[in-house]
Protein backbone atom coordinates (compact mmCIF):
# COMPACT_ATOMS: atom_id res chain seq x y z
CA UNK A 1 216.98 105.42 212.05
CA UNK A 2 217.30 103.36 208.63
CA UNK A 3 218.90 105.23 206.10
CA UNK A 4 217.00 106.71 203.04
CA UNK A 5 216.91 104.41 199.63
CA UNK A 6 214.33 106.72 197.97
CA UNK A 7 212.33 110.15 199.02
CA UNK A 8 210.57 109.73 202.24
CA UNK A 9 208.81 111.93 205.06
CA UNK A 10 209.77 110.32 208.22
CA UNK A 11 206.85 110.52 211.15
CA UNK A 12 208.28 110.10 214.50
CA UNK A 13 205.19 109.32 216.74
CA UNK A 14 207.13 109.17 219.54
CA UNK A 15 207.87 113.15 218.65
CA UNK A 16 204.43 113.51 218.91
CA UNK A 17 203.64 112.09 222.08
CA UNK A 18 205.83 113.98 223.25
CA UNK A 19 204.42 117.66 222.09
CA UNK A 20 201.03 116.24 222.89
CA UNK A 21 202.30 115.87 226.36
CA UNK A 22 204.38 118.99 226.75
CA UNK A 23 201.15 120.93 225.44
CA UNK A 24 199.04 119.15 227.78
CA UNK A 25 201.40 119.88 230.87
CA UNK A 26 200.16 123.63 230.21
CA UNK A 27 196.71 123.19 231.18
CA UNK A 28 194.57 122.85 234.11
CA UNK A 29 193.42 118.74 234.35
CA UNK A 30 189.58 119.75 233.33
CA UNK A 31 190.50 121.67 230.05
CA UNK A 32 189.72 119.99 227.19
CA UNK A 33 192.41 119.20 224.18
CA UNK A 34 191.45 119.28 221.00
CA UNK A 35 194.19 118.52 217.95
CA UNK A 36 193.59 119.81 214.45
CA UNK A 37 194.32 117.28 211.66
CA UNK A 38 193.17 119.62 208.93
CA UNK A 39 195.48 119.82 205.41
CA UNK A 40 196.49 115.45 206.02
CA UNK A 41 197.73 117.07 209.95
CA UNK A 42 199.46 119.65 208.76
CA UNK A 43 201.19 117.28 206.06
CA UNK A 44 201.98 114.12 207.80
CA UNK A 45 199.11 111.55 207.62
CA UNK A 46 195.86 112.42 209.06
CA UNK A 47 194.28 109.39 208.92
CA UNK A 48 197.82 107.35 211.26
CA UNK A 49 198.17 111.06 213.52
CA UNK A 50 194.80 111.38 214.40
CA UNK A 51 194.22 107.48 215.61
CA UNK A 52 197.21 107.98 217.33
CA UNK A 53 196.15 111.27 219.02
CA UNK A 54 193.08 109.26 219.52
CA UNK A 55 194.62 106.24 221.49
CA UNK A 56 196.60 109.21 223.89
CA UNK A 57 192.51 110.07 225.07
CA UNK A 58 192.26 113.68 222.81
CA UNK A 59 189.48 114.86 223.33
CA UNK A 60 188.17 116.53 220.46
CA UNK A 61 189.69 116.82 216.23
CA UNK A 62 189.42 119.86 214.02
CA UNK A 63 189.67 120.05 210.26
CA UNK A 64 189.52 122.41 207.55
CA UNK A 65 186.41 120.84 205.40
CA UNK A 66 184.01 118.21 205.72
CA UNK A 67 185.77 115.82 203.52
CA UNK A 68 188.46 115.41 205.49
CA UNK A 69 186.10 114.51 208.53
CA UNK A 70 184.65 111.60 206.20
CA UNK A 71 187.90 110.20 205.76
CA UNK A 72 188.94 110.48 209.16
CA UNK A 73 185.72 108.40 210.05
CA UNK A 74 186.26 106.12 207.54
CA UNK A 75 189.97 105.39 209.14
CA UNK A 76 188.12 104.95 212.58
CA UNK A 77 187.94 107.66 214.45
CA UNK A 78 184.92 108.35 216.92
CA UNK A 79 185.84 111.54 219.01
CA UNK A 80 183.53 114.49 217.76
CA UNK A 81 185.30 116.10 214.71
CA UNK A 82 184.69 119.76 214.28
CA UNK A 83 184.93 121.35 210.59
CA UNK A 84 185.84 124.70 211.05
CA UNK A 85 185.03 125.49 207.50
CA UNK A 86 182.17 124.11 206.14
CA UNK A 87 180.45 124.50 202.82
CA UNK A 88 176.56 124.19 202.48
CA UNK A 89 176.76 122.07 199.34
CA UNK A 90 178.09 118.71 201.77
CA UNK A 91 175.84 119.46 204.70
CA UNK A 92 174.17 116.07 204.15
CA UNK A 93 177.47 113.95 203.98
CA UNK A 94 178.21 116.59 207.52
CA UNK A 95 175.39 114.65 209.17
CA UNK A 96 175.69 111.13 207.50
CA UNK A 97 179.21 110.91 208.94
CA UNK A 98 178.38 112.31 212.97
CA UNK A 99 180.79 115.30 211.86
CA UNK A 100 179.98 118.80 213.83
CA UNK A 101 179.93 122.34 211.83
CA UNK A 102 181.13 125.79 212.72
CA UNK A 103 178.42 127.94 211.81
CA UNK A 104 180.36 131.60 211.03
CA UNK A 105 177.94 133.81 209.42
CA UNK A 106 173.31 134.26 209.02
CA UNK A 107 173.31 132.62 206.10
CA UNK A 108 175.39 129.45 206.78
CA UNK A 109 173.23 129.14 210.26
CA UNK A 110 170.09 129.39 208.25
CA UNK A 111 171.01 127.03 206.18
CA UNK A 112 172.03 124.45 207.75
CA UNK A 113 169.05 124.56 210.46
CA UNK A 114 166.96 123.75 207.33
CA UNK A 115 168.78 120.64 206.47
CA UNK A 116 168.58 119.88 209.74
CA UNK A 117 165.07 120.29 210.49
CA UNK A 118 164.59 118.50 207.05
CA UNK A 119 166.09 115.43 208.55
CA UNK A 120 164.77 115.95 212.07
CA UNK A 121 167.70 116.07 213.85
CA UNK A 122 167.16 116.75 217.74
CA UNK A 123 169.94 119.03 219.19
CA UNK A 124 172.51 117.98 216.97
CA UNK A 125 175.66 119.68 218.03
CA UNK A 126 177.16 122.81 216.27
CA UNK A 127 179.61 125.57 216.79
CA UNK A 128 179.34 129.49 216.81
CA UNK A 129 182.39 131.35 216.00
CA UNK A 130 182.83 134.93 216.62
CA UNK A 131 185.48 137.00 215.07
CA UNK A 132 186.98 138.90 217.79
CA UNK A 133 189.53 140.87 215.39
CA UNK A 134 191.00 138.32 212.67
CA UNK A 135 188.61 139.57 210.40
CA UNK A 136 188.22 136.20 208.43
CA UNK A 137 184.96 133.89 209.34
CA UNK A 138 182.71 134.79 212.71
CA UNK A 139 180.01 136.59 213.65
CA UNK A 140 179.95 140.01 215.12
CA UNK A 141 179.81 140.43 218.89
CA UNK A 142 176.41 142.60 218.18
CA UNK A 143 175.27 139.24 216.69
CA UNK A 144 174.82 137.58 219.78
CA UNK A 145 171.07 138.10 220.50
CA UNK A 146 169.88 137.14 217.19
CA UNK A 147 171.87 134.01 216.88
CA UNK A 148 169.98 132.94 220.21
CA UNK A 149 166.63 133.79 218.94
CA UNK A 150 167.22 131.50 216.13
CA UNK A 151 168.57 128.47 218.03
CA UNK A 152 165.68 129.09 220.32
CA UNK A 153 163.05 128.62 217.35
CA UNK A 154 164.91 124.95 216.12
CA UNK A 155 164.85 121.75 218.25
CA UNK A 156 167.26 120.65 215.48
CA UNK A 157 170.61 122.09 216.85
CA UNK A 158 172.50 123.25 219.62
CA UNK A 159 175.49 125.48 220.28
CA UNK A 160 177.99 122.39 221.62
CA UNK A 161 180.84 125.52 221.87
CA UNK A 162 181.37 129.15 220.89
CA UNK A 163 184.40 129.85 220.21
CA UNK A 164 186.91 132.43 218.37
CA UNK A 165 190.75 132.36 216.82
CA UNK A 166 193.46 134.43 218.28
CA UNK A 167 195.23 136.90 215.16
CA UNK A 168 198.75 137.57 216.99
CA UNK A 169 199.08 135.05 219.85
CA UNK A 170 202.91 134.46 218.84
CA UNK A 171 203.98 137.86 218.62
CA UNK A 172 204.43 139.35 222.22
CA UNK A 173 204.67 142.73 220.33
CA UNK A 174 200.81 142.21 219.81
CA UNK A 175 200.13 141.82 223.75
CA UNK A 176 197.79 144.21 223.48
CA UNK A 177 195.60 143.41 220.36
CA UNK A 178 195.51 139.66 221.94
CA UNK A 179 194.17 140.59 225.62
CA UNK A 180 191.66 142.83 223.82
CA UNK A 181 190.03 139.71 221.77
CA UNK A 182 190.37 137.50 224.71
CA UNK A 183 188.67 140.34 226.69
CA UNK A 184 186.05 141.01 223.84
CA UNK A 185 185.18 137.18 223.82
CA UNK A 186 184.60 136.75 227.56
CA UNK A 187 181.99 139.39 226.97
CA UNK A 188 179.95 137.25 223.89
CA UNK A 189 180.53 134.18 226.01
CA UNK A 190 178.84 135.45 229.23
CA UNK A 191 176.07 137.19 226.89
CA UNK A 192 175.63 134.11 224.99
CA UNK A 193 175.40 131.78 227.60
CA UNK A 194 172.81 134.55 229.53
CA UNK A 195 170.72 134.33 226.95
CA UNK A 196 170.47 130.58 225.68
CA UNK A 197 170.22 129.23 229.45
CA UNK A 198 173.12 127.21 229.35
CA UNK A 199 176.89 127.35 228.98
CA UNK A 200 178.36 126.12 225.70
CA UNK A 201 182.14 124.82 225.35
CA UNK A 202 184.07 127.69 225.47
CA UNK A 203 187.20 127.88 223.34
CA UNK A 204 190.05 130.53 221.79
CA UNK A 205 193.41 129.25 222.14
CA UNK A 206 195.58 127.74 219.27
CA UNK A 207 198.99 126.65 220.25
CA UNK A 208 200.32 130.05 220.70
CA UNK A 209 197.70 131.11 222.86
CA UNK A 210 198.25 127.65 224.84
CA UNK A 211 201.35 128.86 225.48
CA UNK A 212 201.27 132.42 225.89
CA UNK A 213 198.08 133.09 227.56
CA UNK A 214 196.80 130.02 230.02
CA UNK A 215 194.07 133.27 231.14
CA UNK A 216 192.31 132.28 227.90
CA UNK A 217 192.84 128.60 228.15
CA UNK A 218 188.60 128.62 228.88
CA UNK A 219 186.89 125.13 229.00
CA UNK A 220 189.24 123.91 225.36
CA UNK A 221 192.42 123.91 223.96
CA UNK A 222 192.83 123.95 219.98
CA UNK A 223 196.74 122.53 218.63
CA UNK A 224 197.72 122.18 215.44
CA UNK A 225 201.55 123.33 214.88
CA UNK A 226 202.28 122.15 218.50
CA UNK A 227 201.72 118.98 217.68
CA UNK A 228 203.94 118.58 214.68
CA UNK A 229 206.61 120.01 216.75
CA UNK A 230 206.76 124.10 216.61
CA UNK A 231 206.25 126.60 219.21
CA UNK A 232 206.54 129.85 216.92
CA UNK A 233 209.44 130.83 219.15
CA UNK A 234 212.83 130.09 219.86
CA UNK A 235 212.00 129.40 223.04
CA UNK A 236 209.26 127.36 222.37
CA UNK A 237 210.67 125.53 219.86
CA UNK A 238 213.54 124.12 222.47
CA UNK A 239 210.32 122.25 224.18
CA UNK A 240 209.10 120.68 221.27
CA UNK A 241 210.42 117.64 218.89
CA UNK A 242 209.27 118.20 215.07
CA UNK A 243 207.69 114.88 213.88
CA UNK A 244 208.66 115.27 210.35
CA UNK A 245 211.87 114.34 208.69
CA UNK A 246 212.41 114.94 204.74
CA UNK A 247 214.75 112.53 203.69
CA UNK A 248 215.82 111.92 200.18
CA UNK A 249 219.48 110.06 198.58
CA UNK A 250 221.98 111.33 195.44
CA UNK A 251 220.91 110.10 192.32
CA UNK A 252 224.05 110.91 190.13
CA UNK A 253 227.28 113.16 190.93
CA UNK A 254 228.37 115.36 187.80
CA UNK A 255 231.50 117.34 187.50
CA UNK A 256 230.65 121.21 186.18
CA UNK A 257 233.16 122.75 184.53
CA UNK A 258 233.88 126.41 184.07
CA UNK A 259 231.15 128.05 182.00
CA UNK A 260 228.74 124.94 181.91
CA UNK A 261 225.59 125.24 183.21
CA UNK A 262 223.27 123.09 185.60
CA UNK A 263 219.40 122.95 185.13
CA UNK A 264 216.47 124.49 182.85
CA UNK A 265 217.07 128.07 181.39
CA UNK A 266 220.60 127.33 182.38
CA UNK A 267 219.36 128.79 185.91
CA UNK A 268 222.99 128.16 187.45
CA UNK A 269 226.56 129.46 185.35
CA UNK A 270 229.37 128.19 186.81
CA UNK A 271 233.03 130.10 186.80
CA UNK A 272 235.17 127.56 188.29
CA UNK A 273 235.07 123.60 188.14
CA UNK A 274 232.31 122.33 190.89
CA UNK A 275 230.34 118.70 191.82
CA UNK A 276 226.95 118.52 191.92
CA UNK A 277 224.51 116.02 192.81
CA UNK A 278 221.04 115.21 191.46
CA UNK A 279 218.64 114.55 193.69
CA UNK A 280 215.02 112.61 192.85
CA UNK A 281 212.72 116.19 194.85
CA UNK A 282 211.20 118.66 193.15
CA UNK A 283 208.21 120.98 192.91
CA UNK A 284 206.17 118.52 192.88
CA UNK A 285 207.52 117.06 196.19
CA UNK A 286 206.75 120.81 197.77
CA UNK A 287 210.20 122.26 197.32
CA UNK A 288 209.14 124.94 195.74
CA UNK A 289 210.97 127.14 192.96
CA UNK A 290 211.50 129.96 195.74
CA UNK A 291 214.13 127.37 197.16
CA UNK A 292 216.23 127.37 193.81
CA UNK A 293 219.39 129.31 192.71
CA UNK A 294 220.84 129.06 196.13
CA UNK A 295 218.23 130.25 198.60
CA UNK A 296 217.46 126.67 200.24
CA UNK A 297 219.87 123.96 200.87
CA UNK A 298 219.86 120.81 201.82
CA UNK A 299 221.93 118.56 204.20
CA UNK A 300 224.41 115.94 203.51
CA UNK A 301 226.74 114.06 205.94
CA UNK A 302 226.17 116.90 208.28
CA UNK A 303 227.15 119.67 205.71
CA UNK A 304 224.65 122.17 203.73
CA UNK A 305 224.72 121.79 200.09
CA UNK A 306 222.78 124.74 198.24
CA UNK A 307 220.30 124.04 195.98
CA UNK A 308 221.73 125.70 192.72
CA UNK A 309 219.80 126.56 189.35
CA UNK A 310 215.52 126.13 189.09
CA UNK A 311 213.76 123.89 191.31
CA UNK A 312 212.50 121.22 188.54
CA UNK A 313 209.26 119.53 188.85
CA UNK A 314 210.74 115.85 190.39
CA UNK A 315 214.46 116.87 190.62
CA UNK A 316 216.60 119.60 192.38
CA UNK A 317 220.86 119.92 191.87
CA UNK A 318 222.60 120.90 194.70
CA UNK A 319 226.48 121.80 195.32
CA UNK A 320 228.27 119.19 196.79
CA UNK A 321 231.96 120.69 196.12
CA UNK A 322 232.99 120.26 199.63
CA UNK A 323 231.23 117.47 200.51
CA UNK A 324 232.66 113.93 200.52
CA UNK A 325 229.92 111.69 199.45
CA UNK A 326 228.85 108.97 196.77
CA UNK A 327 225.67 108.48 194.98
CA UNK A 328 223.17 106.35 196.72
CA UNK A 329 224.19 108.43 199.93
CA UNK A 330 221.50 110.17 202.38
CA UNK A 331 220.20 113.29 202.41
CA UNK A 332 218.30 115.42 204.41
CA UNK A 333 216.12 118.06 203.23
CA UNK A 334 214.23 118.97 207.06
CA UNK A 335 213.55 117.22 209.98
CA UNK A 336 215.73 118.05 213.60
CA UNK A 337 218.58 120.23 212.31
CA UNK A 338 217.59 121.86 210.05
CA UNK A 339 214.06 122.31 210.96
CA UNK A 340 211.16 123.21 208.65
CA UNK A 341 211.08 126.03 209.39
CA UNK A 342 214.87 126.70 209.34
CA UNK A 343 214.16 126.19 205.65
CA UNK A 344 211.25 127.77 205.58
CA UNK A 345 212.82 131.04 206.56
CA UNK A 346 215.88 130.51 203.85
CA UNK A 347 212.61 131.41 200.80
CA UNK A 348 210.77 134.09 203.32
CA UNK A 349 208.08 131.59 204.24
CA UNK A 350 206.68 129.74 207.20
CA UNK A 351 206.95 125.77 208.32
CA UNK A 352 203.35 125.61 207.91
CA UNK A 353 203.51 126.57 204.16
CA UNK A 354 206.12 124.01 203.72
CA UNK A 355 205.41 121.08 205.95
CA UNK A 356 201.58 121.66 204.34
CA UNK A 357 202.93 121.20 200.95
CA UNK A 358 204.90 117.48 200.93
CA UNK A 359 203.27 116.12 198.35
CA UNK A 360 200.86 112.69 198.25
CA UNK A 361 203.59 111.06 196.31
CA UNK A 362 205.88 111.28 199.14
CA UNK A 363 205.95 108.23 200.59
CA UNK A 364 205.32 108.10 204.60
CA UNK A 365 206.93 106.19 207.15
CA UNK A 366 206.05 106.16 210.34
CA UNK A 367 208.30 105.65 213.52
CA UNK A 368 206.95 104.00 216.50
């Protein structure tokens, strides 16, 4: 691995192959796998991950919103792309670009069978969700004979999938809750598909689930964390390779005396004589201010040095009193040990929130 000269995110795509593979190992051959590249793939690159994923035969891709679908055409990618949240306002950009919508709710079905019948679209593929006990977007299980009715009045669409989201899959604690909604969802899916004529995609699983349930593994898969390398579990974890490494180098070495002071609202008082080091991540970077005044650290020559004082926006200090190094040296702020979501856990957060949050201005290099 070449050593850092300046702030980059690391993107080992040999890591990925690797989770894609593990994931896939899970599943009977005919199940589908579909790999969600929503929020730039969970803060990596969508565009290089999901042409990648692409080349390794995925089936399917999932993002958040339908402008992330455009750009993933745009970088040359020709699976079917669901968007699992879309907004009425791009429907027409939706259909320009081939990309497929979850329909969630009446109103969001309604409308977009208009646009659709506008452009006369024949059985243009869409999704039905139904919420199953997260209690965020789907339709209620009651819903099931009235969404039928109206895809039987429209030549314009068809339900490719249903599908729903487990709440709880990584907490066993929650064994329960989960085997209700997977129990509650076979029910929709065999009305559903009674009532249309034909059976739909069927899909619940996210990574957890993939793991913890194969039961609900149905005719699709859905991975997003997976992927990037974390099984919500210790266990888990152990089977996985995180893609991401956060890499950044000293920028100057100070000496602190007793009763100076390091950083804005002289966050950090010192009582004794320590060394810090500078280091060019900040806020803006997506080290948050929860990692300040000792809470995160960061890694250098195998040691933790603690990030001391506020987060600033491009900078952090950390305390490098026991650590022989020199400016210009290495550092690493997440990647293999520590992990994400090591760090994640030192400010009471998840790897998601952080990997999510490496800024554009981070620059990306990719491993092969």
């Amino acid at each position: 691995m070449p050593k850092a000269q300046e702030t980059v995110l690391e993107i080992n795509l040999n890591a990925l192959h690797h989770n894609f593979e593990h994931l896939k190992s899970k599943l009977q051959p005919p199940t589908k796998f579909l790999a969600v590249v929503k929020a730039y793939a969970y803060g990596s690159d969508a565009c290089e991950i999901a042409n990648y994923l692409q080349d390794l035969e995925v089936d399917y891709f999932a993002v958040a919103y339908i402008n992330e679908g455009m750009v993933l055409r745009k970088a040359g990618i020709t699976k079917p792309i669901l968007v699992l949240h879309p907004q009425t306002v791009n429907f027409k950009q939706l259909i320009e670009h081939c990309l497929e919508p979850s329909l969630y709710s009446f109103k969001i079905l309604k409308e977009f069978m208009e646009v659709a019948s506008a452009d006369e679209l024949s059985n243009y593929p869409v999704h039905i969700k139904f919420n199953t006990g997260l209690n965020r977007l789907g339709f209620d299980e009651k819903a099931v004979d009235d969404i039928v009715l109206k895809l039987k009045t429209s030549e314009a669409i068809k339900a490719k999938s249903i599908f729903s989201h487990l709440a709880a899959s990584e907490d066993l604690g929650e064994k329960a809750f989960t085997k209700n909604q997977i129990e509650r969802f076979k029910t929709i899916a065999n009305n559903f598909t009674k009532a249309i004529g034909y059976k739909p995609i069927l899909h619940m699983c996210n990574t957890s689930g993939i793991l913890n349930y194969p039961e609900a593994h149905f005719d699709m898969v859905r991975s997003g964390i997976g992927l990037y390398g974390f099984g919500n579990s210790e266990k888990e974890n152990q089977n996985l390779q995180p893609i991401g490494t956060l890499k950044t180098v000293i920028s100057q070495i100070h000496q602190i005396k007793n009763g100076e002071s390091v950083g804005y609202n002289r966050g950090f008082k010192s009582n004794t004589t320590i060394k810090t080091a500078t280091l060019p991540i900040g806020h803006a970077d997506g080290i948050g201010r929860q990692y300040g005044n000792g809470k995160g650290y960061v890694t250098i020559n195998n040691l933790k040095a603690p990030i001391i004082g506020n987060v600033c926006m491009d900078m952090i200090m950390v305390d490098i009193t026991h650590i022989d190094c020199n400016e210009g040296d290495e550092v690493i702020v997440f990647g293999k040990n520590p992990t994400a979501e090591t760090i994640a856990d030192t400010a009471n957060t998840i790897s998601y929130e952080l990997i999510t949050s490496i800024s554009q201005r981070v620059k990306r290099v990719f491993l092969k």
